[in-house]
N, C-alpha and C. Protein backbone atom coordinates (compact mmCIF):
# COMPACT_ATOMS: atom_id res chain seq x y z
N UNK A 1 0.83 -1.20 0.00
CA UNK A 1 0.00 0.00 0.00
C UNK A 1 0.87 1.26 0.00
N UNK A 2 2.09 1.32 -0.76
CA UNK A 2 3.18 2.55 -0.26
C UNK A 2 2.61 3.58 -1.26
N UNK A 3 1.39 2.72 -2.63
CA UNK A 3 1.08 4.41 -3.10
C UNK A 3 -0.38 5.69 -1.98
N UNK A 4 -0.19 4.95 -1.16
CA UNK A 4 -1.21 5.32 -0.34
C UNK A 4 -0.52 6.66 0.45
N UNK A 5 0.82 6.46 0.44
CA UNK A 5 1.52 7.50 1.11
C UNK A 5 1.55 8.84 0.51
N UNK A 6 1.76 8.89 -1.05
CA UNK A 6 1.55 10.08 -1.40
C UNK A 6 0.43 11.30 -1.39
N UNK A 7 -0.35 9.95 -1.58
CA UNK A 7 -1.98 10.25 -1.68
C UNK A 7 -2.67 11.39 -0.09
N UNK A 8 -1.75 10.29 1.05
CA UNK A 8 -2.03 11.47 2.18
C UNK A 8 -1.44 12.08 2.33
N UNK A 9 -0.29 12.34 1.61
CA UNK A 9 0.60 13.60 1.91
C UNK A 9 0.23 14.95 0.80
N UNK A 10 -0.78 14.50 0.01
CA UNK A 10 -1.13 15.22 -1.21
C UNK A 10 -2.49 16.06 -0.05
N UNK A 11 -3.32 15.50 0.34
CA UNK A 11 -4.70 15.39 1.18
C UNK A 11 -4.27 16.58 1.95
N UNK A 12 -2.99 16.61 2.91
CA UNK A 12 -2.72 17.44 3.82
C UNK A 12 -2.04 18.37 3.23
N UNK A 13 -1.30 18.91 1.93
CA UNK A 13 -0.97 19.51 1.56
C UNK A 13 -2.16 20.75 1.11
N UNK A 14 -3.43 19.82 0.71
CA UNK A 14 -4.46 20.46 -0.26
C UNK A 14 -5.89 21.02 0.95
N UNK A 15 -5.33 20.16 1.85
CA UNK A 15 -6.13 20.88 3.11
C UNK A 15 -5.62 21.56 3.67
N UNK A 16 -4.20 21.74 3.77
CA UNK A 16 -3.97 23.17 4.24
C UNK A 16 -4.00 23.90 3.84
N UNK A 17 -3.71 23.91 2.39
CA UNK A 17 -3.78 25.06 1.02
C UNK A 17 -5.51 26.06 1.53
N UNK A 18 -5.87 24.99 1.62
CA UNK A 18 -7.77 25.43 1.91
C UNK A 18 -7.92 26.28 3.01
N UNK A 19 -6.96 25.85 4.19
CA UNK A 19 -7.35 26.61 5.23
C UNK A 19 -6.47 28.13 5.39
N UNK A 20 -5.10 28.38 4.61
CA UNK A 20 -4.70 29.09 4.58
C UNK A 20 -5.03 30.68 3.99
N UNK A 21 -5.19 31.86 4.79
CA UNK A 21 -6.09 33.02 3.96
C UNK A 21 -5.16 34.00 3.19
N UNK A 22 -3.97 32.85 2.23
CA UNK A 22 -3.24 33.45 1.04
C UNK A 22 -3.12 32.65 -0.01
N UNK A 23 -3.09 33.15 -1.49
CA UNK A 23 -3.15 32.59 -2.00
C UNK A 23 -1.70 31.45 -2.28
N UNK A 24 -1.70 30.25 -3.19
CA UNK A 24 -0.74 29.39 -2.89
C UNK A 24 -0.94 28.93 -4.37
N UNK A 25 0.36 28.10 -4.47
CA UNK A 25 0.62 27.57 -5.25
C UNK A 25 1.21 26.04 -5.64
N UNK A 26 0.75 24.97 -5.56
CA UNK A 26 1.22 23.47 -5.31
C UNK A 26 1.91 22.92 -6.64
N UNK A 27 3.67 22.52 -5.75
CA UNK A 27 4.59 22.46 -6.44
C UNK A 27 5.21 20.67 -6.32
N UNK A 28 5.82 19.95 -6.91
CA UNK A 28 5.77 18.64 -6.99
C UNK A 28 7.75 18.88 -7.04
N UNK A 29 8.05 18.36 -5.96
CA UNK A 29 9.38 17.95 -6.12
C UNK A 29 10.46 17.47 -7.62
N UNK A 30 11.13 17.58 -8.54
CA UNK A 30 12.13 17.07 -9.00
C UNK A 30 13.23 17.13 -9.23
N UNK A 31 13.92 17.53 -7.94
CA UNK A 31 15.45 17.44 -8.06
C UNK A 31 15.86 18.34 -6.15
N UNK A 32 16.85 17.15 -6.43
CA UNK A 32 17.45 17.61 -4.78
C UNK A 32 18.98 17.82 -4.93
N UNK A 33 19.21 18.50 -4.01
CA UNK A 33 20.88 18.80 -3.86
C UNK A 33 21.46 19.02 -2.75
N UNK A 34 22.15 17.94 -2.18
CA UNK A 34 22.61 17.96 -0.88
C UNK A 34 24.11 18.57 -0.86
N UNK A 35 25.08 18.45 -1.74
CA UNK A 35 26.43 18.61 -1.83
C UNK A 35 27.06 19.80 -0.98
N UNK A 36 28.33 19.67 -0.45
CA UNK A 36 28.69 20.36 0.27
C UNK A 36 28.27 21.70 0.98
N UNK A 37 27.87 22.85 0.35
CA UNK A 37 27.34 23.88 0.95
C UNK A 37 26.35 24.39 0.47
N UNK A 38 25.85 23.83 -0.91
CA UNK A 38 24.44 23.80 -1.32
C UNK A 38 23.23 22.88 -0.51
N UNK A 39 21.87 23.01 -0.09
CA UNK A 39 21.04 22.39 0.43
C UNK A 39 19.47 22.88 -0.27
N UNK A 40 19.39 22.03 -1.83
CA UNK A 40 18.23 23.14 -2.17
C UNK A 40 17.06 21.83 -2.80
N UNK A 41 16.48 22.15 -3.24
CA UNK A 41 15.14 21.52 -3.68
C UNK A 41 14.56 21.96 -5.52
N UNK A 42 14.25 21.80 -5.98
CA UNK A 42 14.12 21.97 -8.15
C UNK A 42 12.65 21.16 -7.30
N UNK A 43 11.51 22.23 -7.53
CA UNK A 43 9.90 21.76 -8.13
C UNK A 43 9.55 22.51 -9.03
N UNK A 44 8.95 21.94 -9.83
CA UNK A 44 7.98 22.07 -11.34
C UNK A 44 7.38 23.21 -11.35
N UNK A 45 7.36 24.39 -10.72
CA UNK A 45 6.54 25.20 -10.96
C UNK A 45 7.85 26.48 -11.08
N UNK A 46 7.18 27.76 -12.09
CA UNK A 46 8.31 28.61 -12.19
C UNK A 46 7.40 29.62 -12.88
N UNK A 47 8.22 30.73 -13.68
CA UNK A 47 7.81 31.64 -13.63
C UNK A 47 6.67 31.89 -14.63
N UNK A 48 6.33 30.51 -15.31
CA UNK A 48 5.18 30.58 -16.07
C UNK A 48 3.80 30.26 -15.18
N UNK A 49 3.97 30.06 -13.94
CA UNK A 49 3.22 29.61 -13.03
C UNK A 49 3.07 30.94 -12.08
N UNK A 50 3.67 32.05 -12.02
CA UNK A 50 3.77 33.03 -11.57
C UNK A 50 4.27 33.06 -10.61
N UNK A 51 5.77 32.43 -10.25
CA UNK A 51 6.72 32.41 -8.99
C UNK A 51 7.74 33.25 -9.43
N UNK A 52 7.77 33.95 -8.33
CA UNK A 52 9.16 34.99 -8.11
C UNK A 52 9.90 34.55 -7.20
N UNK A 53 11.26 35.05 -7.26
CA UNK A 53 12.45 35.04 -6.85
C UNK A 53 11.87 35.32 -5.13
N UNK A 54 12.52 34.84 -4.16
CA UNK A 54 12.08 34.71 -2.34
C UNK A 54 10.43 34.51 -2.41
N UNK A 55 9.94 33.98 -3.07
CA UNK A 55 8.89 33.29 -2.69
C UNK A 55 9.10 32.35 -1.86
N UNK A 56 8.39 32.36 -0.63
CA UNK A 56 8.21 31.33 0.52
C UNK A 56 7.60 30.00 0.10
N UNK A 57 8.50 29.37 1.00
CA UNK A 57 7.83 27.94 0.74
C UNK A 57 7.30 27.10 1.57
N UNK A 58 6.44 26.06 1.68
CA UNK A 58 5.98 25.60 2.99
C UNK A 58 6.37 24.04 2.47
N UNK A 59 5.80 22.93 3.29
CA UNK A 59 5.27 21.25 3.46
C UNK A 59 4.53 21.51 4.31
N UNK A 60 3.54 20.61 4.54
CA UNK A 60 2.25 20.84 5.17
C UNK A 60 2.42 20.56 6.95
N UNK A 61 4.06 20.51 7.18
CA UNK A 61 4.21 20.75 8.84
C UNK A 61 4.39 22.41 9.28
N UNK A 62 5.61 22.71 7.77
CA UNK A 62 5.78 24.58 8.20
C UNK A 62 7.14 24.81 7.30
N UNK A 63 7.96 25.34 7.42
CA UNK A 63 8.48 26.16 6.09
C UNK A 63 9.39 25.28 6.01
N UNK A 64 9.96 25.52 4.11
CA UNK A 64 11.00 24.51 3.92
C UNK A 64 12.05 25.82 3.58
N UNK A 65 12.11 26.91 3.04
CA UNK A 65 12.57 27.45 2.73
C UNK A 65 12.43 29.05 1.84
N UNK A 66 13.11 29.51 0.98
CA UNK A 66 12.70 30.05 -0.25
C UNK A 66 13.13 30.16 -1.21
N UNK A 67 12.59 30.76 -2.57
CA UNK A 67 13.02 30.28 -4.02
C UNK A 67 13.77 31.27 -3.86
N UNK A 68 15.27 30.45 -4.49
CA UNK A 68 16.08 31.77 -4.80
C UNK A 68 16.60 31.66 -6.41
N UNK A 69 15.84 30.54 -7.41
CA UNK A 69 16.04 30.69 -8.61
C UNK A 69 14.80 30.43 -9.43
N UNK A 70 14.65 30.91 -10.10
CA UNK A 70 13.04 30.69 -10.90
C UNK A 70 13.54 30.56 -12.96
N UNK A 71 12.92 29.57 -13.14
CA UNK A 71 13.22 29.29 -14.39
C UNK A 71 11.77 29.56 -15.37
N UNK A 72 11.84 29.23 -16.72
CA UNK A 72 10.45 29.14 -16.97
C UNK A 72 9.30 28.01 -16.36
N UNK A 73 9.55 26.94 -16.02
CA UNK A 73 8.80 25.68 -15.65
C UNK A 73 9.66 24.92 -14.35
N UNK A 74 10.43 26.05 -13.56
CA UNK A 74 10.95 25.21 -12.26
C UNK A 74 11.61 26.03 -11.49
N UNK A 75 11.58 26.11 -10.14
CA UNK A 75 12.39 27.02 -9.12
C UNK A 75 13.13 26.29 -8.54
N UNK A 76 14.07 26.88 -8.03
CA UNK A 76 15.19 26.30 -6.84
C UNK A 76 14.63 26.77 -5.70
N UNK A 77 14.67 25.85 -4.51
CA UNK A 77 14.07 26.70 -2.99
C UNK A 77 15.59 26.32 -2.41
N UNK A 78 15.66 27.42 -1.82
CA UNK A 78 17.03 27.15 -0.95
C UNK A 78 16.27 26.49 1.01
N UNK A 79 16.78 25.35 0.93
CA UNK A 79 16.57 25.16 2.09
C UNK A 79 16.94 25.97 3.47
N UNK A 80 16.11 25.46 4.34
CA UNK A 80 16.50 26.28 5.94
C UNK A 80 17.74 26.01 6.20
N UNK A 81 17.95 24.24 6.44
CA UNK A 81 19.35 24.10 6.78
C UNK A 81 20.44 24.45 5.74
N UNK A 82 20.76 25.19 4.58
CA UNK A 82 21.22 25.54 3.89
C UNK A 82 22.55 26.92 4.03
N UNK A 83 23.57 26.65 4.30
CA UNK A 83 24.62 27.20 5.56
C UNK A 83 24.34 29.21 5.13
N UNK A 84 23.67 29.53 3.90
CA UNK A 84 23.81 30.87 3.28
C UNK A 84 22.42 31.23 3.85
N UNK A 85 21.25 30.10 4.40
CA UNK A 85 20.12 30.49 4.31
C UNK A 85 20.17 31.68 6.29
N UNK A 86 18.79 32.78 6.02
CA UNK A 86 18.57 33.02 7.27
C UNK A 86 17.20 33.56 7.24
N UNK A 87 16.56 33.18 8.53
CA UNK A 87 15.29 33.41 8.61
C UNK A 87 14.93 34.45 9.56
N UNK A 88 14.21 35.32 9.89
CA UNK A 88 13.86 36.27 11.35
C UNK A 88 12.61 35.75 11.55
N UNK A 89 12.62 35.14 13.00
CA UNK A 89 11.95 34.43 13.99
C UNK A 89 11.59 34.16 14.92
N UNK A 90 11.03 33.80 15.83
CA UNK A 90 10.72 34.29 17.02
C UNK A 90 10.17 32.75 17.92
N UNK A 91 10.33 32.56 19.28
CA UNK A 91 10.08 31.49 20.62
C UNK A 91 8.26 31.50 20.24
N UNK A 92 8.03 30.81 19.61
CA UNK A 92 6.30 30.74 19.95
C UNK A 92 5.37 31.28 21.10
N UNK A 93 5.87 30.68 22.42
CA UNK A 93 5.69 30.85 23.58
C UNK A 93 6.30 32.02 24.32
N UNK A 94 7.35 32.71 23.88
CA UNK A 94 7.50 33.81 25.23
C UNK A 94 8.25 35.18 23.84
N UNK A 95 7.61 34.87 22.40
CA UNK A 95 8.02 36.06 21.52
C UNK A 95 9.55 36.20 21.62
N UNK A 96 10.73 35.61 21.88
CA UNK A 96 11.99 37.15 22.32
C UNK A 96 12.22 36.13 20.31
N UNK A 97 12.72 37.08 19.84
CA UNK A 97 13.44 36.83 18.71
C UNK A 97 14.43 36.62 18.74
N UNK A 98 14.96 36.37 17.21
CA UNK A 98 16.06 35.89 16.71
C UNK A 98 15.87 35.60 15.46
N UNK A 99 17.29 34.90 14.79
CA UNK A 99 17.68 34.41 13.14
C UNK A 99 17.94 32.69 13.20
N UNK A 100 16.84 32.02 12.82
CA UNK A 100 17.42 30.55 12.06
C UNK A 100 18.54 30.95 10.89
N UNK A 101 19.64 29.96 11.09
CA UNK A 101 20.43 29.79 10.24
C UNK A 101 20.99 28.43 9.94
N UNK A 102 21.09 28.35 8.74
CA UNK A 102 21.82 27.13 8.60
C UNK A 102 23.16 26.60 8.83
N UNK A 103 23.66 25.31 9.25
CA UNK A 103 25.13 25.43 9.59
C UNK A 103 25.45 24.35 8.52
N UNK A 104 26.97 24.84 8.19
CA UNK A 104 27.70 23.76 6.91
C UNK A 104 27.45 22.52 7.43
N UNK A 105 27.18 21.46 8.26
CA UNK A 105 26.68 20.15 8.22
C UNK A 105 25.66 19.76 8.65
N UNK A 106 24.64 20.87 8.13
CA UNK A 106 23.34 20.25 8.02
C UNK A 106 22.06 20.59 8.82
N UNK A 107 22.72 21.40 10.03
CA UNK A 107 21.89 21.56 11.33
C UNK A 107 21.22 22.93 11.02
N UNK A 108 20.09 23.12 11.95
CA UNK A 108 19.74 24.19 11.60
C UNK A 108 19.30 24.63 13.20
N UNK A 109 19.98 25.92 13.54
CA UNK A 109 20.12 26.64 14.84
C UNK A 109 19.13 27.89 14.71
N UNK A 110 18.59 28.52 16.15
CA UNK A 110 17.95 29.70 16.32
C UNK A 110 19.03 30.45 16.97
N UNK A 111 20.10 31.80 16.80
CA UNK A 111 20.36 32.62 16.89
C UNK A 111 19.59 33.69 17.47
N UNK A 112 20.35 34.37 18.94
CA UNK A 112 19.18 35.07 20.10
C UNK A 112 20.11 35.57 20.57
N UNK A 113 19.40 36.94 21.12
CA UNK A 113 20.44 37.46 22.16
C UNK A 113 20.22 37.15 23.81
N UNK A 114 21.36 37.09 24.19
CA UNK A 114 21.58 36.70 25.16
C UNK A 114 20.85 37.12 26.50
N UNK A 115 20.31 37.87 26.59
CA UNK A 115 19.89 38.76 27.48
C UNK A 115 18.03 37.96 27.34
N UNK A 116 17.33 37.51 26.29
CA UNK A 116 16.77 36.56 25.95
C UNK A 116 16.96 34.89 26.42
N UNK A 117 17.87 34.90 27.33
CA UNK A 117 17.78 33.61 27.54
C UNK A 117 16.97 32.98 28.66
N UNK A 118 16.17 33.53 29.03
CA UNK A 118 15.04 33.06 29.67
C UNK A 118 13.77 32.47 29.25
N UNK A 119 13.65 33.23 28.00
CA UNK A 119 12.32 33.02 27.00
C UNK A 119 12.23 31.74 26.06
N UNK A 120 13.81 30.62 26.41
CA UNK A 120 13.54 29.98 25.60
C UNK A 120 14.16 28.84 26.18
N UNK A 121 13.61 27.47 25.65
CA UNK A 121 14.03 26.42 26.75
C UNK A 121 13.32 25.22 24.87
N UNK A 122 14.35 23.98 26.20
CA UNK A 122 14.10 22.75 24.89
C UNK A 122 12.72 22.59 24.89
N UNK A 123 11.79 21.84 23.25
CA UNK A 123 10.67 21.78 23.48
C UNK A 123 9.86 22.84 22.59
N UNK A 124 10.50 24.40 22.87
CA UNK A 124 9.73 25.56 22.23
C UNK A 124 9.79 25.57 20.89
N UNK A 125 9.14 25.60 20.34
CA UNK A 125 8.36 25.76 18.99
C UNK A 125 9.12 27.22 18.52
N UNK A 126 9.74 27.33 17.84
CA UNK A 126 10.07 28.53 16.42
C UNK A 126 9.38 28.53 15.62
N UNK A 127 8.75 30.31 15.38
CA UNK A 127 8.30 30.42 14.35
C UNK A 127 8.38 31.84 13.48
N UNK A 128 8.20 31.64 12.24
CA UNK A 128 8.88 32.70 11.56
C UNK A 128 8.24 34.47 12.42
N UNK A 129 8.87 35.38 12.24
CA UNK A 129 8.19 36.50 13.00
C UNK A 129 7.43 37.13 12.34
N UNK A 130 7.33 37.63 11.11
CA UNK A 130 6.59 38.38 10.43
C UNK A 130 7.19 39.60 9.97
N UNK A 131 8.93 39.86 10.56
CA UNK A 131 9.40 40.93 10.29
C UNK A 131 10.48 40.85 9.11
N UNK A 132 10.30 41.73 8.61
CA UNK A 132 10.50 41.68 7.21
C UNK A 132 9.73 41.45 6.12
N UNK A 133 10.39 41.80 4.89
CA UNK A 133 8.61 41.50 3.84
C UNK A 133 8.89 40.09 3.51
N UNK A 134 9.79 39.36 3.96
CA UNK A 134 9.38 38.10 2.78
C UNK A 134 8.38 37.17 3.73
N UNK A 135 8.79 36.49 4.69
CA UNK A 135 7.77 35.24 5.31
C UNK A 135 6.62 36.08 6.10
N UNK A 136 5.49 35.23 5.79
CA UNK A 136 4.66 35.87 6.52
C UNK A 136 4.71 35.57 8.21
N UNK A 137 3.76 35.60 9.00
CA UNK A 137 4.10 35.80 10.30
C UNK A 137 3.41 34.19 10.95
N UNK A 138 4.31 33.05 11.74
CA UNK A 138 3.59 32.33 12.30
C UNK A 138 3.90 30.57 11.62
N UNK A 139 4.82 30.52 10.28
CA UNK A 139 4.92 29.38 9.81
C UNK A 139 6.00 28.77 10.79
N UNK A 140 5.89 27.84 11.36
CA UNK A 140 6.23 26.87 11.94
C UNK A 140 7.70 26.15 11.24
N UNK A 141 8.53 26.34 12.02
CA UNK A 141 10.37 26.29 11.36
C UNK A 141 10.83 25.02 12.47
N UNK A 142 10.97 25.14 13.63
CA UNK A 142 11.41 23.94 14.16
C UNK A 142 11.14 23.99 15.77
N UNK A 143 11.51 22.72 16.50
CA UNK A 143 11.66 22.59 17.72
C UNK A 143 12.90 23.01 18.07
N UNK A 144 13.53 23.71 19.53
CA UNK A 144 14.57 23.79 20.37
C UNK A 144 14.62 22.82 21.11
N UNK A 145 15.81 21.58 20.59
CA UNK A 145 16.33 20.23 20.98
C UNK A 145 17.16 20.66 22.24
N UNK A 146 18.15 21.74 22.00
CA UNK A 146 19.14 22.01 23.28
C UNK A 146 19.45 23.46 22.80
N UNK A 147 20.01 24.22 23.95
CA UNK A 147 20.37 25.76 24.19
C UNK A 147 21.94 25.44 24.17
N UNK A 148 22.70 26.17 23.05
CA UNK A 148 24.29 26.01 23.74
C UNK A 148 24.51 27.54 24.40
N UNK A 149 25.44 27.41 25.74
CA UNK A 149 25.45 28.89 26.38
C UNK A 149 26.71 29.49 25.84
N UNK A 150 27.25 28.60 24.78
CA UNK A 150 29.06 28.89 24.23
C UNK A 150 28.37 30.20 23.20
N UNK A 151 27.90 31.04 23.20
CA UNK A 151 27.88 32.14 21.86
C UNK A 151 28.41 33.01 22.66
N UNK A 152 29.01 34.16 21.36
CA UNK A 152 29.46 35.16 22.19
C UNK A 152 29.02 35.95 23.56
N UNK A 153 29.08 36.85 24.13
CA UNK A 153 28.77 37.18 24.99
C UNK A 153 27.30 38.09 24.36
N UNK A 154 26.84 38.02 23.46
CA UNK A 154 25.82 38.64 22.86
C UNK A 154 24.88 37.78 22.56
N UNK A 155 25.32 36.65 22.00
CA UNK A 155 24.28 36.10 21.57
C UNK A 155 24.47 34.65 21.60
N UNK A 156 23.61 33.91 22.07
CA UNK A 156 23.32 32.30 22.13
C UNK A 156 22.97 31.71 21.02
N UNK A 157 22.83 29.98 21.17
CA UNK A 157 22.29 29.49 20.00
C UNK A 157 21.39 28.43 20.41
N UNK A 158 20.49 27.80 19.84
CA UNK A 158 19.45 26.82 20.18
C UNK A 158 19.48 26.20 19.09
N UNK A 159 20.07 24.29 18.92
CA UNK A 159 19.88 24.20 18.23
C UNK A 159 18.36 23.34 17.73
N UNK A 160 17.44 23.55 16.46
CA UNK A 160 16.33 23.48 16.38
C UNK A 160 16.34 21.92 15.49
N UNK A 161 14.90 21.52 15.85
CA UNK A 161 14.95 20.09 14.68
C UNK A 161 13.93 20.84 14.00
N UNK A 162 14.40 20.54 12.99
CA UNK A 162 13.19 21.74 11.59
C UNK A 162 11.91 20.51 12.07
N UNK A 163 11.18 21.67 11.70
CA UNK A 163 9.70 20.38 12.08
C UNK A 163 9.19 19.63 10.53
N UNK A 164 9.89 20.28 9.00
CA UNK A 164 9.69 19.56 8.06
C UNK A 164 10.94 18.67 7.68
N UNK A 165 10.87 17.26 7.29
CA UNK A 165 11.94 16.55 6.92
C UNK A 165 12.41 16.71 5.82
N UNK A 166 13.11 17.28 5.66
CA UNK A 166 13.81 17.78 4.05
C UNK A 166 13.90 16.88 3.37
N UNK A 167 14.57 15.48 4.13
CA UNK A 167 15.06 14.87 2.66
C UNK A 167 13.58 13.96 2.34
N UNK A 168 12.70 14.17 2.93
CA UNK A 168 11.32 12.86 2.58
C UNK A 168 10.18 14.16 1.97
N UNK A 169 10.47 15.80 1.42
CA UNK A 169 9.88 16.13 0.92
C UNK A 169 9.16 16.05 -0.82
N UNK A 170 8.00 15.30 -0.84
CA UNK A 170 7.97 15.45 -1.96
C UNK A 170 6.89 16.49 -2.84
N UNK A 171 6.02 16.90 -1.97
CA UNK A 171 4.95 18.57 -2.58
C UNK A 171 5.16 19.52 -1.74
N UNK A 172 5.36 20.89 -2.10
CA UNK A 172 5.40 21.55 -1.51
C UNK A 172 4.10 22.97 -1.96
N UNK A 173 4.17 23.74 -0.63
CA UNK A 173 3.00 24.94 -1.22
C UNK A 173 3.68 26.15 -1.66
N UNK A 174 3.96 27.00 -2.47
CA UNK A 174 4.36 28.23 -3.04
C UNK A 174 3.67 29.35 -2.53
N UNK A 175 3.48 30.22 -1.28
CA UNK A 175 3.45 31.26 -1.05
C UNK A 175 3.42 32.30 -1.98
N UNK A 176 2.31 32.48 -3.43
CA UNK A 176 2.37 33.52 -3.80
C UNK A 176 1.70 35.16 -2.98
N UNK A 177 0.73 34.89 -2.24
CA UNK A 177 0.15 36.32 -1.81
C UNK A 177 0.63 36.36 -0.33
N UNK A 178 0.26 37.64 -0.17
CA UNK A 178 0.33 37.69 1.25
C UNK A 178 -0.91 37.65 2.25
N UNK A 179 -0.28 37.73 3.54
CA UNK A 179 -1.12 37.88 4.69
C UNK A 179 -0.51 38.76 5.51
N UNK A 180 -1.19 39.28 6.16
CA UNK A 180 -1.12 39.63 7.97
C UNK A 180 -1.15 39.12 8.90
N UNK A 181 -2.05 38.15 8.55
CA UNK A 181 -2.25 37.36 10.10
C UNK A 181 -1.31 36.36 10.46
N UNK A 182 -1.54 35.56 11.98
CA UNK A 182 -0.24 34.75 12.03
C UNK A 182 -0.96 33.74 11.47
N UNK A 183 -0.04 32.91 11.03
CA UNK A 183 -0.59 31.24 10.69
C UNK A 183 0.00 30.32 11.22
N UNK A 184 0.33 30.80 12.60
CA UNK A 184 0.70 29.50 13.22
C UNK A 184 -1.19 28.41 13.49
N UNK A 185 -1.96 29.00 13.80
CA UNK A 185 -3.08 28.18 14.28
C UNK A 185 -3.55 27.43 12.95
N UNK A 186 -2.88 27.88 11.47
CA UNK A 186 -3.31 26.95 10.26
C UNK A 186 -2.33 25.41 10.13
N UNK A 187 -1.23 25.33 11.27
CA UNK A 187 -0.44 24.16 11.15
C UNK A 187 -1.13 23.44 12.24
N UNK A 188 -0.88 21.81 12.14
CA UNK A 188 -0.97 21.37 13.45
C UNK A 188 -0.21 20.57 14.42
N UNK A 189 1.30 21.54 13.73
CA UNK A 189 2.48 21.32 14.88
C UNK A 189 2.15 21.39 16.26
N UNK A 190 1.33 22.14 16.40
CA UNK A 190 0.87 22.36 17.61
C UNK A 190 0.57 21.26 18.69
N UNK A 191 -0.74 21.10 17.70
CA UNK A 191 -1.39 19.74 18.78
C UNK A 191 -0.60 18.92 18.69
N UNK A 192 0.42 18.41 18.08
CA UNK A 192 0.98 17.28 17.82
C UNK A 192 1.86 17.56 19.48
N UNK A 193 2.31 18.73 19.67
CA UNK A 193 3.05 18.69 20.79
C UNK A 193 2.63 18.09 22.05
């Protein structure tokens, strides 16, 4: 029954598409790239489909990344854990911000200042902040596995387990419009906690 797997991963892709109040765009995986300091993703959809360049990207747990190449019939999404990638983000639970970044083997950390280190503990949910124009506010990026207290005297690191599995992605949603609102309550990372 393993074609049964796509089928529900298609279901939850197309039900979240539904519940989300922006418009979207559903993109089908073909081509991955893990190699040294590249970490990116090639789906079928591009600029004849009406995708631009930092268009956000989701999987139906919370963000995979964004397009940073657009062809006629295919984009590149640069992944989270992707060592060039960075996100502005924020503790679900107690707001203090910070930057996801990717590290050269693979991991992907929340970046915080130090003075913030109360607001965040293993367990807490990251999610994008809303500041800046590209991600909207509330997509769901990862769990805080452990806090290291080794960052400079400014700033700490947490490192996060992305809550989408990169390498078992195969549809993703294209963020063409925007929103305002948060969308963390459109994932259900939540309850799962």
């Amino acid at each position: 029954r393993m074609n049964d797997v796509p089928m529900l991963l298609c279901r939850r892709l197309l039900a979240l598409r539904d519940r989300l109040p922006l418009s979207t765009v559903a993109g089908e995986v073909i081509g991955k790239e893990w190699g040294g300091w590249i970490r990116s993703l090639t789906v079928n959809r591009g600029r004849s489909d009406g995708i631009a360049r930092l268009t956000p990207v989701i999987a139906p747990e919370g963000l995979l990344g964004r397009v940073v190449q657009v062809r006629a019939r295919a984009a590149v999404i640069q992944l989270l854990n992707d060592p060039s990638s960075t996100v502005t983000a924020m503790v679900q639970r107690s707001r203090a911000v910070g930057v996801v970044e990717g590290e050269p083997g693979g991991r992907v950390r929340f970046k915080f200042l130090a003075r913030d280190r109360g607001g965040i503990q293993a367990g807490d949910l990251i999610v994008t902040s809303g500041l800046g124009e590209l991600f909207p506010k509330g997509l769901p990026v990862g769990r805080v596995t452990s806090v290291e207290e080794k960052g400079s005297a400014l700033f700490y690191y947490a490192i996060l387990a992305p809550v989408v599995d990169f390498a078992r992605v195969e549809e993703v949603l294209l963020l063409t419009g925007r929103t305002a609102s948060d969308l963390t309550p459109h994932f259900f990372t939540l309850s799962e906690s």
